[in-house]
Protein backbone atom coordinates (compact mmCIF):
# COMPACT_ATOMS: atom_id res chain seq x y z
CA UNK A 1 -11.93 -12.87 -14.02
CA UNK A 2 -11.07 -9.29 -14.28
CA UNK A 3 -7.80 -7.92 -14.42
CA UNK A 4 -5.98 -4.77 -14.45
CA UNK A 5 -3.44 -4.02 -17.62
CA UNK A 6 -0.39 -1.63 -17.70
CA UNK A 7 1.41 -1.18 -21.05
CA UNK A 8 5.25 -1.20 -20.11
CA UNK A 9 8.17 0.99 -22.04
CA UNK A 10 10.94 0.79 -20.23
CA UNK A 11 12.60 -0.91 -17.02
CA UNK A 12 15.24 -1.29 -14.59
CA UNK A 13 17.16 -4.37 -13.13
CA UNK A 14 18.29 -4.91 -9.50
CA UNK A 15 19.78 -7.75 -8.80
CA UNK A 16 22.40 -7.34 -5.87
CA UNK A 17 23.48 -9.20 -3.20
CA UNK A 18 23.99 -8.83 0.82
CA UNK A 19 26.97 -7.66 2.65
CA UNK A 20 27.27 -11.63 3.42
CA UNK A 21 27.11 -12.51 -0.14
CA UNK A 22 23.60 -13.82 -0.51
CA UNK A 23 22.13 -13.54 -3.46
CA UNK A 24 19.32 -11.10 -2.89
CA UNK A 25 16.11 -12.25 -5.48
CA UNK A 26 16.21 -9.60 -8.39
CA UNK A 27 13.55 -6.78 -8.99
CA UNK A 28 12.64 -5.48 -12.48
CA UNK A 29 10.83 -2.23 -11.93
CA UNK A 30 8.46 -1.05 -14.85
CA UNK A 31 7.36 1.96 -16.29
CA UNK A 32 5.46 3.51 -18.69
CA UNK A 33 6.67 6.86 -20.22
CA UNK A 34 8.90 7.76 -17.38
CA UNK A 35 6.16 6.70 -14.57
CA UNK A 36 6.48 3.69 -12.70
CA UNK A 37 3.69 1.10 -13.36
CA UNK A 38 4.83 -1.81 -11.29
CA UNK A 39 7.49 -4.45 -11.04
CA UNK A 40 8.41 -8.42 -11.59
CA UNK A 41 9.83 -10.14 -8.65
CA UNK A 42 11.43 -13.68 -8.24
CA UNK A 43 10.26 -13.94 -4.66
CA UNK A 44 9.70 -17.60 -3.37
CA UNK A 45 6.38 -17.36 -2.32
CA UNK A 46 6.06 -13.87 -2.66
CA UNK A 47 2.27 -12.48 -3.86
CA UNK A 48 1.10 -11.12 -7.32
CA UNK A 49 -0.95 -8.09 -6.19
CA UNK A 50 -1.98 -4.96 -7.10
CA UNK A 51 -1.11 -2.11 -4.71
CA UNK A 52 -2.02 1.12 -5.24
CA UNK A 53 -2.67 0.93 -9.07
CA UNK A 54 1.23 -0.10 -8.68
CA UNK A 55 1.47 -3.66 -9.81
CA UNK A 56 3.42 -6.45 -9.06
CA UNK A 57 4.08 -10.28 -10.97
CA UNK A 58 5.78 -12.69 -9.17
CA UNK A 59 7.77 -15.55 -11.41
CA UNK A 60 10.55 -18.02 -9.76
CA UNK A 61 14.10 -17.20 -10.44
CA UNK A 62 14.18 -20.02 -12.98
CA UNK A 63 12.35 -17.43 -15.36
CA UNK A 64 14.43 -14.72 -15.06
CA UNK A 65 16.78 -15.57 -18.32
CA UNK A 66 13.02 -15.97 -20.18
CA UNK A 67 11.99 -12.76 -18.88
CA UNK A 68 14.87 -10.84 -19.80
CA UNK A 69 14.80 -12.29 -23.29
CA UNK A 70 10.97 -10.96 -23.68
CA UNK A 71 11.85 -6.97 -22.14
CA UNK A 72 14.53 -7.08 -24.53
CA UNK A 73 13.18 -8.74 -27.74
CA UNK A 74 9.03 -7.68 -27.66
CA UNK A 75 7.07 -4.67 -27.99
CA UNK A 76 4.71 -3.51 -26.86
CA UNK A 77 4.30 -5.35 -23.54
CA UNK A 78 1.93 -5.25 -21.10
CA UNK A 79 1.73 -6.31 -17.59
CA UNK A 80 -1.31 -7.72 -16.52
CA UNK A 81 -2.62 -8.62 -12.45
CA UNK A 82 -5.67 -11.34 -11.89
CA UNK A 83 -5.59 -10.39 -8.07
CA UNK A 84 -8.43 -12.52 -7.63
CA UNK A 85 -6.65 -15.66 -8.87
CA UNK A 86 -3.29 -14.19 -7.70
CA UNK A 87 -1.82 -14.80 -11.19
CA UNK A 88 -0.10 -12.26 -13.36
CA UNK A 89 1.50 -11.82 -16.92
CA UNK A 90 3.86 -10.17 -18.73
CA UNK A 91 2.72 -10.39 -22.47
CA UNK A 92 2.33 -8.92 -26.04
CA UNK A 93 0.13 -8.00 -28.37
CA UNK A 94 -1.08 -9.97 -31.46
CA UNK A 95 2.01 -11.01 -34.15
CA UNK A 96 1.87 -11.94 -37.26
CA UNK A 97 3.49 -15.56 -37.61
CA UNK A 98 7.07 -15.82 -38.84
CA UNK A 99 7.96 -12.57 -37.54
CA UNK A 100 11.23 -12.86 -36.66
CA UNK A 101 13.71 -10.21 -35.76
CA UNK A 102 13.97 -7.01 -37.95
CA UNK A 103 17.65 -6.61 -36.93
């Protein structure tokens, strides 16, 4: 079980809707010092893959709050593709226990 790894620095919501009003599943695209890496989708049944060195993580829109909260709270992150096993991850690096938040 190999995977491919991008560290992740900075990203971009889109959630919109359609001219009908239909919520339209939200994109977070990812990049790493300006260059886009790859991007999280809440897609029902939509594929984690790796295209092009371009990755992309598929969650279900119930983990979109949780998501956010880890973009905005953690650093360094990394997003990780197992397209073998058609799993990805968005994660950190070691922390010390305890923590907490320096602001």
């Amino acid at each position: 079980m190999s995977g491919v790894t991008k560290e992740i620095d900075t990203y971009v919501i889109h959630y919109s809707s359609s001219a009908n009003g239909a919520v339209v599943a939200p994109e977070i695209f990812l990049s790493k010092t300006g260059r886009y890496v790859g991007k999280i989708t809440f897609n029902k049944g939509a594929k984690t893959e790796i295209n092009r060195d371009r990755l992309r993580v598929n969650y279900p829109l119930s983990s979109f709050n949780d998501i956010i909260d880890i973009l905005r709270n953690e650093k360094p992150l990394f997003l990780t593709v197992f397209s073998d096993l058609n799993k990805g991850e968005l994660s950190t690096t070691h922390e010390p226990v305890g923590e907490g938040e320096l602001d």
